[in-house]
PDB file of N, CA and C in Angstrom:
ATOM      1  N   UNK A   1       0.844  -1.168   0.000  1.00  0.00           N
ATOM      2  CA  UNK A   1       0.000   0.000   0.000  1.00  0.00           C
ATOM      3  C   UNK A   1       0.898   1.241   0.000  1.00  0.00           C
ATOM      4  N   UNK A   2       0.859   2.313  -0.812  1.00  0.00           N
ATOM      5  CA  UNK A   2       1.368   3.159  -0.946  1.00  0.00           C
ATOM      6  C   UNK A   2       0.915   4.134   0.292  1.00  0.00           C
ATOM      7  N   UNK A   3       1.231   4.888   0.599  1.00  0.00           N
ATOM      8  CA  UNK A   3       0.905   5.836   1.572  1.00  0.00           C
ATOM      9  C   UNK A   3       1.397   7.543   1.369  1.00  0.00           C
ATOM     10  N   UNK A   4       0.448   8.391   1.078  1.00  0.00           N
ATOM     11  CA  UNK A   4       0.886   9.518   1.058  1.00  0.00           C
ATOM     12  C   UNK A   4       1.353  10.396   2.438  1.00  0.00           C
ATOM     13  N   UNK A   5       2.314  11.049   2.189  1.00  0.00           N
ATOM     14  CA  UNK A   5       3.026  11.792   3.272  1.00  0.00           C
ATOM     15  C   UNK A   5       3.491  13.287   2.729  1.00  0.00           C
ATOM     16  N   UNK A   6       2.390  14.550   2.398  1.00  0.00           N
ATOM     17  CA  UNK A   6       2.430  15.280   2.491  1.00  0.00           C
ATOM     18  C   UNK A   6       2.972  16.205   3.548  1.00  0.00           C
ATOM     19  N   UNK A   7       2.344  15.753   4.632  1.00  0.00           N
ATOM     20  CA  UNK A   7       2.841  16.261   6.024  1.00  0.00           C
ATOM     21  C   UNK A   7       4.159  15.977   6.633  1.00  0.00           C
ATOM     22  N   UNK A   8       4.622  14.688   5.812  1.00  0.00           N
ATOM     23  CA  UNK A   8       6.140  14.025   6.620  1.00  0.00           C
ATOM     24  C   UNK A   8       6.963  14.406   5.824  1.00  0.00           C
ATOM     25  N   UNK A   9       6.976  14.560   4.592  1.00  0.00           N
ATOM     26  CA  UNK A   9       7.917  14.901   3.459  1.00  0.00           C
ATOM     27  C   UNK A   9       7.318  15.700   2.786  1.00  0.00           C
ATOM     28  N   UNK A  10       8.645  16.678   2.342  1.00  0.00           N
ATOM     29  CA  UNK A  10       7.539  17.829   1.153  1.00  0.00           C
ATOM     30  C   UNK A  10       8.552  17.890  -0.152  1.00  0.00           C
ATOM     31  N   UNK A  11       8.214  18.206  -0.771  1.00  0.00           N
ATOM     32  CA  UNK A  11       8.543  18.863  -2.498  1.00  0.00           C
ATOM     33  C   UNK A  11       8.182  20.075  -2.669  1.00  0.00           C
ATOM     34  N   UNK A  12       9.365  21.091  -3.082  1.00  0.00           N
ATOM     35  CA  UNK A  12       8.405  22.503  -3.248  1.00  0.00           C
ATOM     36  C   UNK A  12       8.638  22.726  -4.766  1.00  0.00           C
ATOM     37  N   UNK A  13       7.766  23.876  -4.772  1.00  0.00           N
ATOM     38  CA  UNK A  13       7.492  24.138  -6.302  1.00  0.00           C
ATOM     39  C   UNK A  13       8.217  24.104  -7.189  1.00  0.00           C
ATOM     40  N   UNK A  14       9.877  24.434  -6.640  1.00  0.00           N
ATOM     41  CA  UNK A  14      10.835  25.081  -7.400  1.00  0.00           C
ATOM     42  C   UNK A  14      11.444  23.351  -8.259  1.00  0.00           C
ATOM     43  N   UNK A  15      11.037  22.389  -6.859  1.00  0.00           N
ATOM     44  CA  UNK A  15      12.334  21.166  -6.915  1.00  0.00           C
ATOM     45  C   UNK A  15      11.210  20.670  -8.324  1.00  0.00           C
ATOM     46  N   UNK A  16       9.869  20.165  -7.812  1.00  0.00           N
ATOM     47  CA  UNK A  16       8.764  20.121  -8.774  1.00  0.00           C
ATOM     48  C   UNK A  16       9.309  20.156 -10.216  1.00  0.00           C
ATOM     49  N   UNK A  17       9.156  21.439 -10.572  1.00  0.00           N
ATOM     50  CA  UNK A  17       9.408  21.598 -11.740  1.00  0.00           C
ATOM     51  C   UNK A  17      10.720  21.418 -12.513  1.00  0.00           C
ATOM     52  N   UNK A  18      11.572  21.419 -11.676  1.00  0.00           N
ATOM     53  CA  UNK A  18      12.820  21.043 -11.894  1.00  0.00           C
ATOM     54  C   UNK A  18      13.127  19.726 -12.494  1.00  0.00           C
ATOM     55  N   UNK A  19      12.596  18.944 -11.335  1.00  0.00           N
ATOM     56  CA  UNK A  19      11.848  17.392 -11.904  1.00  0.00           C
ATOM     57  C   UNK A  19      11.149  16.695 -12.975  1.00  0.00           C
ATOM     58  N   UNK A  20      10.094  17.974 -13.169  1.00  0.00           N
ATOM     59  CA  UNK A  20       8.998  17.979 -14.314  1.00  0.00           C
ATOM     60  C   UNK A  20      10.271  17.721 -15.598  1.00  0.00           C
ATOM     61  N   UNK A  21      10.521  19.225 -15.876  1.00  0.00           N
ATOM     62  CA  UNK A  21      11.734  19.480 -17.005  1.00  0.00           C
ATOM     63  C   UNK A  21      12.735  18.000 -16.999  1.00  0.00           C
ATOM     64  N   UNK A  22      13.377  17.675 -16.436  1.00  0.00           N
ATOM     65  CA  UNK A  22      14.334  16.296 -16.525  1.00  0.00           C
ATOM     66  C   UNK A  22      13.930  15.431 -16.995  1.00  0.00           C
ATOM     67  N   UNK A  23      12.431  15.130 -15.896  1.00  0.00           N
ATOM     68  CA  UNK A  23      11.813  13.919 -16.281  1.00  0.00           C
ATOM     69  C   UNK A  23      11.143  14.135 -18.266  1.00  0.00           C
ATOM     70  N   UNK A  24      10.880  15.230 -18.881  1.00  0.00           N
ATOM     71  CA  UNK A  24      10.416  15.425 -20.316  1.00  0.00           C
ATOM     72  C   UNK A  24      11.110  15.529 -20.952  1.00  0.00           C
ATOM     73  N   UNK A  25      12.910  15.792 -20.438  1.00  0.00           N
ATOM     74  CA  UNK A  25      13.541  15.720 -21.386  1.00  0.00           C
ATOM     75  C   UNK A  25      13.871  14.456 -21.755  1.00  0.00           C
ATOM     76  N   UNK A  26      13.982  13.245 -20.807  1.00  0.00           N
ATOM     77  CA  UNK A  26      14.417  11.885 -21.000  1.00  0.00           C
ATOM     78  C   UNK A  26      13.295  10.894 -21.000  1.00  0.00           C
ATOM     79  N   UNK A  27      12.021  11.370 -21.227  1.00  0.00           N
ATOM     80  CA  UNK A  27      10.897  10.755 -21.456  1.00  0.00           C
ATOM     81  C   UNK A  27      10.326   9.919 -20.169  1.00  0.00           C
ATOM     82  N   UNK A  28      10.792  10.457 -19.182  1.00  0.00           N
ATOM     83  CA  UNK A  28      10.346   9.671 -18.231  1.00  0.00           C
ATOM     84  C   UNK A  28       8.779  10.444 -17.507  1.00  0.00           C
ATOM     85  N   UNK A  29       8.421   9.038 -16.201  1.00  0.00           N
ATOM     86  CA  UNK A  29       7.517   9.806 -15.326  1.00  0.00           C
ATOM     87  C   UNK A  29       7.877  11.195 -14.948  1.00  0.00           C
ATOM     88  N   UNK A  30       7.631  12.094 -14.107  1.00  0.00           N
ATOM     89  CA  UNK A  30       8.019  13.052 -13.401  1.00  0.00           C
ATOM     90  C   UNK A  30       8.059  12.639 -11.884  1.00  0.00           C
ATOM     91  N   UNK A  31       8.782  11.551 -11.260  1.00  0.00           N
ATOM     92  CA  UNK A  31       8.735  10.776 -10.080  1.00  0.00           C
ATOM     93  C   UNK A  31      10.350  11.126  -9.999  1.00  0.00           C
ATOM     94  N   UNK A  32      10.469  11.485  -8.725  1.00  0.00           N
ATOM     95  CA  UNK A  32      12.009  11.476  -8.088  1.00  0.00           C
ATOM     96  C   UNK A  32      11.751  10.559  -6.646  1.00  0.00           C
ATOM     97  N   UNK A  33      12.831   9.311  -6.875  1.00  0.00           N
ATOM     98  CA  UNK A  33      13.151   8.697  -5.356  1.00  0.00           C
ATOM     99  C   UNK A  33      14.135   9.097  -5.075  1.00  0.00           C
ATOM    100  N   UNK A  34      13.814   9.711  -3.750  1.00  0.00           N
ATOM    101  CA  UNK A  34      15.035  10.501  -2.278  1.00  0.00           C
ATOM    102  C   UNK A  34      15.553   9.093  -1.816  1.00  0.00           C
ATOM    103  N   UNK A  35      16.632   8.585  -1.411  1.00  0.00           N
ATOM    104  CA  UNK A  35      16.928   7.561  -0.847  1.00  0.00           C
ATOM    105  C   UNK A  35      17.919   7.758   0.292  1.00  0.00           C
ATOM    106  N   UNK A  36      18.064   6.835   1.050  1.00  0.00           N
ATOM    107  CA  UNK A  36      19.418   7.554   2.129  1.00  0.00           C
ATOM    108  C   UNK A  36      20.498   5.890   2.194  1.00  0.00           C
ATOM    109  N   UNK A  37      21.781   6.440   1.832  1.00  0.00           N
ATOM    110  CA  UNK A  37      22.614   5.482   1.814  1.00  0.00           C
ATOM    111  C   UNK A  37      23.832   5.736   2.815  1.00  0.00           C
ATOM    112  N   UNK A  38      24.456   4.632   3.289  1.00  0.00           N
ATOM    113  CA  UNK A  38      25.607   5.113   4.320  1.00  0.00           C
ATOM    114  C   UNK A  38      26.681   5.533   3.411  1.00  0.00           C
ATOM    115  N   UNK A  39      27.457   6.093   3.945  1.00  0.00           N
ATOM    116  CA  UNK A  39      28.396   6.778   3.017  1.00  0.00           C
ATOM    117  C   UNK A  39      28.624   8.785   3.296  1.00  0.00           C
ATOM    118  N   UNK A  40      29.336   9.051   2.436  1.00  0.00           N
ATOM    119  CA  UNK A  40      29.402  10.698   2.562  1.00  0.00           C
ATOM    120  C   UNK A  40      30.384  10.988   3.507  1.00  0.00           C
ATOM    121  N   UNK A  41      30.599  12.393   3.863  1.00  0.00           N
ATOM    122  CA  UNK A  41      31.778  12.789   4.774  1.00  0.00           C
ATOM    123  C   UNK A  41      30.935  12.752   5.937  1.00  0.00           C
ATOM    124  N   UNK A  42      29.779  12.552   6.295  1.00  0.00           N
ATOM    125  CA  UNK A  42      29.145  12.205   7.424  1.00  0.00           C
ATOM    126  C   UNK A  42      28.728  11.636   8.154  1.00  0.00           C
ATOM    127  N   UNK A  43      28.772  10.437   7.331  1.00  0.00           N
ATOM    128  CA  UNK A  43      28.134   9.297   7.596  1.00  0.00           C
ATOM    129  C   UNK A  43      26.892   8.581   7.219  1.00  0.00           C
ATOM    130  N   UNK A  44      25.576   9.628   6.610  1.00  0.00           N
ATOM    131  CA  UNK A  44      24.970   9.506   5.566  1.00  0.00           C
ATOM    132  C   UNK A  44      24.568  10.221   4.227  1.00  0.00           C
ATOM    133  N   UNK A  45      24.415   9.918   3.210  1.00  0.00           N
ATOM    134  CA  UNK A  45      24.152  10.739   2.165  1.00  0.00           C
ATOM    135  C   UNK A  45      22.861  10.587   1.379  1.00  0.00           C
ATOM    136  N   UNK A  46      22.336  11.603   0.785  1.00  0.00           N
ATOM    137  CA  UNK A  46      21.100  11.208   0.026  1.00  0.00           C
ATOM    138  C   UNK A  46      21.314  11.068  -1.697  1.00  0.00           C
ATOM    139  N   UNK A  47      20.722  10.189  -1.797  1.00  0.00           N
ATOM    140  CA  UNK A  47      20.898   9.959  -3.301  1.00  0.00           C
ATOM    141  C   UNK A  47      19.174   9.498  -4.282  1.00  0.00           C
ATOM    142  N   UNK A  48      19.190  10.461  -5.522  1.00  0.00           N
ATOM    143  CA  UNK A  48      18.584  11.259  -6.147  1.00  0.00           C
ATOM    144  C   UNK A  48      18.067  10.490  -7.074  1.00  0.00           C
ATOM    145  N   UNK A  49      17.144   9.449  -7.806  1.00  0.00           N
ATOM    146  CA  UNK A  49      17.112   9.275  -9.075  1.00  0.00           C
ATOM    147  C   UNK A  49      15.554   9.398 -10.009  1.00  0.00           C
ATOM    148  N   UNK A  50      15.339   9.376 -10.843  1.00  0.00           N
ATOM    149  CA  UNK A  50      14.232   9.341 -11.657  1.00  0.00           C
ATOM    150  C   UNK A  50      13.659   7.976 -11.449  1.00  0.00           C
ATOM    151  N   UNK A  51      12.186   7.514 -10.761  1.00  0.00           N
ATOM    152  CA  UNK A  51      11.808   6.176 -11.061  1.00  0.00           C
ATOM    153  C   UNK A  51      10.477   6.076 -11.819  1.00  0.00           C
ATOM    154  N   UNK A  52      10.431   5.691 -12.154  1.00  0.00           N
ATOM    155  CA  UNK A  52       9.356   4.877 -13.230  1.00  0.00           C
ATOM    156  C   UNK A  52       7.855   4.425 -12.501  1.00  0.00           C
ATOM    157  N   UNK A  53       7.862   3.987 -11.343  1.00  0.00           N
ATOM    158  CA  UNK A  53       6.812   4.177 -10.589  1.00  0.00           C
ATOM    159  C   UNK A  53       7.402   3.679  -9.220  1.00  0.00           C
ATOM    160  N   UNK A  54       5.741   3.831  -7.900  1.00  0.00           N
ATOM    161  CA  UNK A  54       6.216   3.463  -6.874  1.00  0.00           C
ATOM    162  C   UNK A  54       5.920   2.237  -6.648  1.00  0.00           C
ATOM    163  N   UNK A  55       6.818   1.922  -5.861  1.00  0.00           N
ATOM    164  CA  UNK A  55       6.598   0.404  -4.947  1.00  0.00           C
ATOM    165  C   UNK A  55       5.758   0.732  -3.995  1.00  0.00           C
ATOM    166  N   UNK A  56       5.423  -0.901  -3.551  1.00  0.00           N
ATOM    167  CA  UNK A  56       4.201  -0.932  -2.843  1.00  0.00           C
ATOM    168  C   UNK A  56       4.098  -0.128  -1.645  1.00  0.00           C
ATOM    169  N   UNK A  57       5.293  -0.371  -1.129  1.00  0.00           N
ATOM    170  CA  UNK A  57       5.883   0.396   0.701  1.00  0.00           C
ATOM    171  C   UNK A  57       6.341   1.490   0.929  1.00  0.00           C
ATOM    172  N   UNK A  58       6.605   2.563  -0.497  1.00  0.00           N
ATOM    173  CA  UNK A  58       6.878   3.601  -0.576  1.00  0.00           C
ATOM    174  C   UNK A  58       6.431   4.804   0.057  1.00  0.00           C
ATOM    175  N   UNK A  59       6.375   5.829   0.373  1.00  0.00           N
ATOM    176  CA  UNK A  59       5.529   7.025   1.091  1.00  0.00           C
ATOM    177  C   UNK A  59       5.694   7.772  -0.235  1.00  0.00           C
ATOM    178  N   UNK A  60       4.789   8.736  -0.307  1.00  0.00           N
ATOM    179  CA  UNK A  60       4.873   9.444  -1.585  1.00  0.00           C
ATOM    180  C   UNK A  60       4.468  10.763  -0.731  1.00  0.00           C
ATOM    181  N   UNK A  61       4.738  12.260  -1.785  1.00  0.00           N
ATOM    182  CA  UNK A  61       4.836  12.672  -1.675  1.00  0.00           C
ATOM    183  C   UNK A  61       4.339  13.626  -3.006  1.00  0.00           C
ATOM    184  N   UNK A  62       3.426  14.924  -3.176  1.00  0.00           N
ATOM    185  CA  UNK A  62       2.917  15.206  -4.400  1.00  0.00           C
ATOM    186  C   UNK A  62       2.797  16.374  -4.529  1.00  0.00           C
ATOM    187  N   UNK A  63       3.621  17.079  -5.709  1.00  0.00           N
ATOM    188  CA  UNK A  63       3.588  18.718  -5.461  1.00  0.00           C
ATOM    189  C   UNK A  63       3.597  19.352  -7.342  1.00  0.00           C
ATOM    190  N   UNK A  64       2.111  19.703  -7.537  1.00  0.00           N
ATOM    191  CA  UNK A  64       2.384  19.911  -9.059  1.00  0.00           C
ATOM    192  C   UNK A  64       1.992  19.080 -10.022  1.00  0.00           C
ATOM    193  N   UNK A  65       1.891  17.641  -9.865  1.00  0.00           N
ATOM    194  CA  UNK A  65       1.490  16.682 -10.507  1.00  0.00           C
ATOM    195  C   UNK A  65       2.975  15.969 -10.292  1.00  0.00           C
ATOM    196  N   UNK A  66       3.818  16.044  -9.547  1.00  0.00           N
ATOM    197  CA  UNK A  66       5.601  15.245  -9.566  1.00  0.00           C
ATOM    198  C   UNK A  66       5.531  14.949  -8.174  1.00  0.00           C
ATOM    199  N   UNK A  67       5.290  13.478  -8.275  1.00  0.00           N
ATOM    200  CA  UNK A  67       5.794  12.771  -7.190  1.00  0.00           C
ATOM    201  C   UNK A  67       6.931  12.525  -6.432  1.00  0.00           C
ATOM    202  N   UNK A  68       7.312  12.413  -5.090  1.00  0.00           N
ATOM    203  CA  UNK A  68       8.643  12.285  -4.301  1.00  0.00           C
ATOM    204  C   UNK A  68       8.452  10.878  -3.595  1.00  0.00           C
ATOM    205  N   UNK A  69       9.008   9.990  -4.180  1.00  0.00           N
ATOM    206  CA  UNK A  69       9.129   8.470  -3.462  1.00  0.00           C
ATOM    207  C   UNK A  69       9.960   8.505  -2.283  1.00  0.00           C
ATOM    208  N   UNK A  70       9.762   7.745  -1.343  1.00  0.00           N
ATOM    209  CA  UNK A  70      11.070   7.512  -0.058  1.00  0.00           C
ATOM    210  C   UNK A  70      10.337   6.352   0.094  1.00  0.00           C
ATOM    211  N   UNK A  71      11.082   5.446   0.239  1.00  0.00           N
ATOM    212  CA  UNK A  71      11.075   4.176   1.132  1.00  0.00           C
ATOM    213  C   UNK A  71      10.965   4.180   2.311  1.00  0.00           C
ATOM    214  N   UNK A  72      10.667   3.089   3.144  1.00  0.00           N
ATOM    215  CA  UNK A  72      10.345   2.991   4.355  1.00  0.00           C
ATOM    216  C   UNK A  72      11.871   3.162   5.278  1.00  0.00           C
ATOM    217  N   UNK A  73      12.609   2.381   5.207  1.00  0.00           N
ATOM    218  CA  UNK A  73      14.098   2.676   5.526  1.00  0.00           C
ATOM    219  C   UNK A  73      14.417   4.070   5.860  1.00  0.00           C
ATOM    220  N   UNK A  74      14.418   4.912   4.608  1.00  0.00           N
ATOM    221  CA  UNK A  74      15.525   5.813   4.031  1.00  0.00           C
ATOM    222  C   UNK A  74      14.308   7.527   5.036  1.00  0.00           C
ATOM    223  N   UNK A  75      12.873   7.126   4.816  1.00  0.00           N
ATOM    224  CA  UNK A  75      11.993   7.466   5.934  1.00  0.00           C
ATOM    225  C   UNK A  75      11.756   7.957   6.689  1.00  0.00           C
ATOM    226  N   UNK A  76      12.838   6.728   7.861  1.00  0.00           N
ATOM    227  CA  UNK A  76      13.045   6.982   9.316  1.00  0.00           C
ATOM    228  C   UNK A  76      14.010   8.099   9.450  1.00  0.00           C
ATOM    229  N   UNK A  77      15.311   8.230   8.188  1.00  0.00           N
ATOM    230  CA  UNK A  77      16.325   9.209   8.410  1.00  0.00           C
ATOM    231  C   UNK A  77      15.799  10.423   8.379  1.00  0.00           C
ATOM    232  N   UNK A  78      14.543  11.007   6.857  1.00  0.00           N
ATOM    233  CA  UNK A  78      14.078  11.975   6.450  1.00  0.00           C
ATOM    234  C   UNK A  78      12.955  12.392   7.196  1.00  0.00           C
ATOM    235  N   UNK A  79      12.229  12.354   8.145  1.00  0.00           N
ATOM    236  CA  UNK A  79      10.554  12.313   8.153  1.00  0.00           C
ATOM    237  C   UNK A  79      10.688  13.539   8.518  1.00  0.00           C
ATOM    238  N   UNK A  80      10.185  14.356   7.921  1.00  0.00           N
ATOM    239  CA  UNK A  80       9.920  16.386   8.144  1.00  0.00           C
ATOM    240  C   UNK A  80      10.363  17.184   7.427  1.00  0.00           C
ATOM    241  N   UNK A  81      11.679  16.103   6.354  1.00  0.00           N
ATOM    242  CA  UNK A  81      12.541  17.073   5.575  1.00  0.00           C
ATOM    243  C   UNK A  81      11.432  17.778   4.204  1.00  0.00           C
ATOM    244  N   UNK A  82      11.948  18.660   3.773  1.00  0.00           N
ATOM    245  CA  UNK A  82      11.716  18.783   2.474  1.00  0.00           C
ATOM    246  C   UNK A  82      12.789  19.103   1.326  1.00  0.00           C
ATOM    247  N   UNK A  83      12.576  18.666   0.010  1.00  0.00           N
ATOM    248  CA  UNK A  83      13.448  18.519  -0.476  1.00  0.00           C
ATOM    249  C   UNK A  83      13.310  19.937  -2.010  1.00  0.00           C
ATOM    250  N   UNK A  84      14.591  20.605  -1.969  1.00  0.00           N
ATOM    251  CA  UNK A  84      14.088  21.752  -2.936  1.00  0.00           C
ATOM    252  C   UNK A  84      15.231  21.967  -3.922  1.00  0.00           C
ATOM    253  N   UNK A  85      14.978  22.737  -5.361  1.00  0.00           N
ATOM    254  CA  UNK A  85      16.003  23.243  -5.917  1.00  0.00           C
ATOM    255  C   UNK A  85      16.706  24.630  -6.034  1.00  0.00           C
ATOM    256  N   UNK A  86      17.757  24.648  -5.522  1.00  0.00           N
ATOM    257  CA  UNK A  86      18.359  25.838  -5.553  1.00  0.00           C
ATOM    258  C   UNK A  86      19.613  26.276  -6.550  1.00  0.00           C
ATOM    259  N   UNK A  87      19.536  27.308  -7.309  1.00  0.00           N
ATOM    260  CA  UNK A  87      20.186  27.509  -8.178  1.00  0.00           C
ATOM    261  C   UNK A  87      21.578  28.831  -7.348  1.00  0.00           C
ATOM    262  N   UNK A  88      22.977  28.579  -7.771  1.00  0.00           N
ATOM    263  CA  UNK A  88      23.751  29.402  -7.289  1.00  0.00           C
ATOM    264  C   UNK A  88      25.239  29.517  -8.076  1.00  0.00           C
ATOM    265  N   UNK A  89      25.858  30.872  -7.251  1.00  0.00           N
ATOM    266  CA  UNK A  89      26.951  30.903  -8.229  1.00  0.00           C
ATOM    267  C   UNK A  89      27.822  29.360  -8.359  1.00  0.00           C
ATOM    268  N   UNK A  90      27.707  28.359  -7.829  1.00  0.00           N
ATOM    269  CA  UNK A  90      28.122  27.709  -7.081  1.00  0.00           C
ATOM    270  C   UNK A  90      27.889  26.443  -8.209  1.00  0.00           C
ATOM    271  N   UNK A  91      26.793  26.362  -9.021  1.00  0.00           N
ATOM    272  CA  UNK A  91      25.393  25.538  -9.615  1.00  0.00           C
ATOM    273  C   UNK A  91      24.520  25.556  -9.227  1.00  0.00           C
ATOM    274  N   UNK A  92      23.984  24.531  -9.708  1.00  0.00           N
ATOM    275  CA  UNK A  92      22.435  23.929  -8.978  1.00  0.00           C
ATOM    276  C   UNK A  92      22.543  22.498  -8.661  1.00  0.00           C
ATOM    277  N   UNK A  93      21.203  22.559  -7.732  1.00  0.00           N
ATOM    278  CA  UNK A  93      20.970  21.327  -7.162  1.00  0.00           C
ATOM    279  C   UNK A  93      19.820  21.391  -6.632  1.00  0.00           C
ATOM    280  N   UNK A  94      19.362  19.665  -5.975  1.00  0.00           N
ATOM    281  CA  UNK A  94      18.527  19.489  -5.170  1.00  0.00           C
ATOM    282  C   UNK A  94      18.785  19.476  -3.607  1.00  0.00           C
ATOM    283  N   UNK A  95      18.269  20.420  -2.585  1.00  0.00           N
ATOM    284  CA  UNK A  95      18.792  20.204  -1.761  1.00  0.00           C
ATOM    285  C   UNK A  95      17.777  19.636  -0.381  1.00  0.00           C
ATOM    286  N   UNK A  96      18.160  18.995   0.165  1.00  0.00           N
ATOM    287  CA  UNK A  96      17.389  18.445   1.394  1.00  0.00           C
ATOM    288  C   UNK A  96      17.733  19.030   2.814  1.00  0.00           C
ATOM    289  N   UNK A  97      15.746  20.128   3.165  1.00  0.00           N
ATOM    290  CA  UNK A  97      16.071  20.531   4.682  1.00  0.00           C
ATOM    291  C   UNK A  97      15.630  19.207   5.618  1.00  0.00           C
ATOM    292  N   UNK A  98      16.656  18.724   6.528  1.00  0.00           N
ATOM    293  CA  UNK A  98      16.005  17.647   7.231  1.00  0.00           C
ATOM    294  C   UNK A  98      16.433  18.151   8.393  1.00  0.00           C
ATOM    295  N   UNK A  99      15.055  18.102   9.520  1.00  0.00           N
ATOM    296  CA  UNK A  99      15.494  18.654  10.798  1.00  0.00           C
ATOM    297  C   UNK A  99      15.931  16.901  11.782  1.00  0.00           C
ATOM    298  N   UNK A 100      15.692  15.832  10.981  1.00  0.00           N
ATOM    299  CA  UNK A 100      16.547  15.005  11.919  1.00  0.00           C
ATOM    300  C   UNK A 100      18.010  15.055  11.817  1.00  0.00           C
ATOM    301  N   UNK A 101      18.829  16.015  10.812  1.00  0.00           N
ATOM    302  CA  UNK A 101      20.651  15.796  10.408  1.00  0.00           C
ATOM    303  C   UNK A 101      20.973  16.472  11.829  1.00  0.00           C
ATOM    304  N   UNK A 102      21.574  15.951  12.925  1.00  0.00           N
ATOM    305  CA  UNK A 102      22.278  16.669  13.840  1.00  0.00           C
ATOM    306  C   UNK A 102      23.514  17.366  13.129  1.00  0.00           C
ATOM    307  N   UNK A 103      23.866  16.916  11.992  1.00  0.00           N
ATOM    308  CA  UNK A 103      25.146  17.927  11.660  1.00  0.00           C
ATOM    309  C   UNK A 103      25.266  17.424   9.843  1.00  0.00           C
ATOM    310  N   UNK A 104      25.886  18.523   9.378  1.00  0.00           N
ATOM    311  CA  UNK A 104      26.119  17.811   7.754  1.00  0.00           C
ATOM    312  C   UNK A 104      27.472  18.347   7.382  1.00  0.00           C
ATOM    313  N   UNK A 105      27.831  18.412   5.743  1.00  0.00           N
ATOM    314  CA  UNK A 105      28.910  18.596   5.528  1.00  0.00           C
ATOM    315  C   UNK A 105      28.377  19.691   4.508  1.00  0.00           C
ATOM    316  N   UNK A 106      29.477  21.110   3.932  1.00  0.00           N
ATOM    317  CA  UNK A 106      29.511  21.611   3.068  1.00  0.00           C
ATOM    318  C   UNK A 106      29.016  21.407   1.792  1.00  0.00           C
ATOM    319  N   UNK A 107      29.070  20.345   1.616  1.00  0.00           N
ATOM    320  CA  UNK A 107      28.374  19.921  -0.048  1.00  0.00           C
ATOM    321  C   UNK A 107      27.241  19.531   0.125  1.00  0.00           C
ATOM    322  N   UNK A 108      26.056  19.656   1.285  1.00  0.00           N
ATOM    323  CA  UNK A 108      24.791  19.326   1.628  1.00  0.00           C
ATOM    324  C   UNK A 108      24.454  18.014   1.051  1.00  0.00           C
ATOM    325  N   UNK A 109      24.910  17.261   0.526  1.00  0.00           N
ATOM    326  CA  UNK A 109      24.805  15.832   0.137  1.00  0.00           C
ATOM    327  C   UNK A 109      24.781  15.001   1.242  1.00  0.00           C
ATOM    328  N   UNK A 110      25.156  14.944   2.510  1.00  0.00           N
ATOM    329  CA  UNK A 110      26.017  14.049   3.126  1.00  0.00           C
ATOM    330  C   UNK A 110      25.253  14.648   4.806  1.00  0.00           C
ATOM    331  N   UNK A 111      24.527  13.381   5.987  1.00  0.00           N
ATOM    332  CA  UNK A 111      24.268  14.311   7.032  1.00  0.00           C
ATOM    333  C   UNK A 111      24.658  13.395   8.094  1.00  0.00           C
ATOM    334  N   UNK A 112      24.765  13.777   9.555  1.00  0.00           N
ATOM    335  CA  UNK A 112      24.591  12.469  10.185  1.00  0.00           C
ATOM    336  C   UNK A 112      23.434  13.086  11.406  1.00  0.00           C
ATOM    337  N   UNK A 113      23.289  11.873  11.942  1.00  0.00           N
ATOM    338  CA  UNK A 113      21.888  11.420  12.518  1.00  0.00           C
ATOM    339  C   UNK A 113      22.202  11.368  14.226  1.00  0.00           C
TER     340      UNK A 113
END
């Protein structure tokens, strides 16, 4: 059963469309799975990809018509974050506010718990 989590996870407009655009240029859904893997200068990192649809156990997440998948796992690390795109002299990216990271690293990729 899929389960929506508006309230636990968010997508804002900016990441949305950001998503939208990627996902039309490579013909895909407009679905991004957030995932959390060990690794990074912190000890965990989030990692980003285009999926095709959700699995059964997934939490979703819906902003625009572009879905945000997280797994049940990856979940427990994220639950409150939201995830957005920010453009800078720097590049761009997707970036994740999560108020469970007790601390992260400079390249906002990477948090620990």
């Amino acid at each position: 059963m899929v389960t929506t989590l508006s309230q636990e996870i968010g997508l804002t407009p900016a990441a949305a469309a950001r998503i939208a655009a990627i996902a039309a240029k490579q013909g895909k859904p407009a679905i991004l799975r957030l995932s959390v893997e060990g690794g990074g200068c912190s000890g965990f990192q989030y990692k980003f990809e285009l999926a095709g649809a959700a699995e059964a156990d997934d939490a979703v997440a819906e902003t625009d018509g572009v879905q945000l998948l997280v797994d049940p796992v990856s979940l427990d690390l994220v639950r409150g974050a939201s995830v957005d795109f920010v453009e800078s002299l720097g590049g761009a990216a997707f970036r994740v506010t999560n108020p469970n990271a007790a601390s992260g690293c400079g390249c906002g990729t990477s948090f620990a718990v």
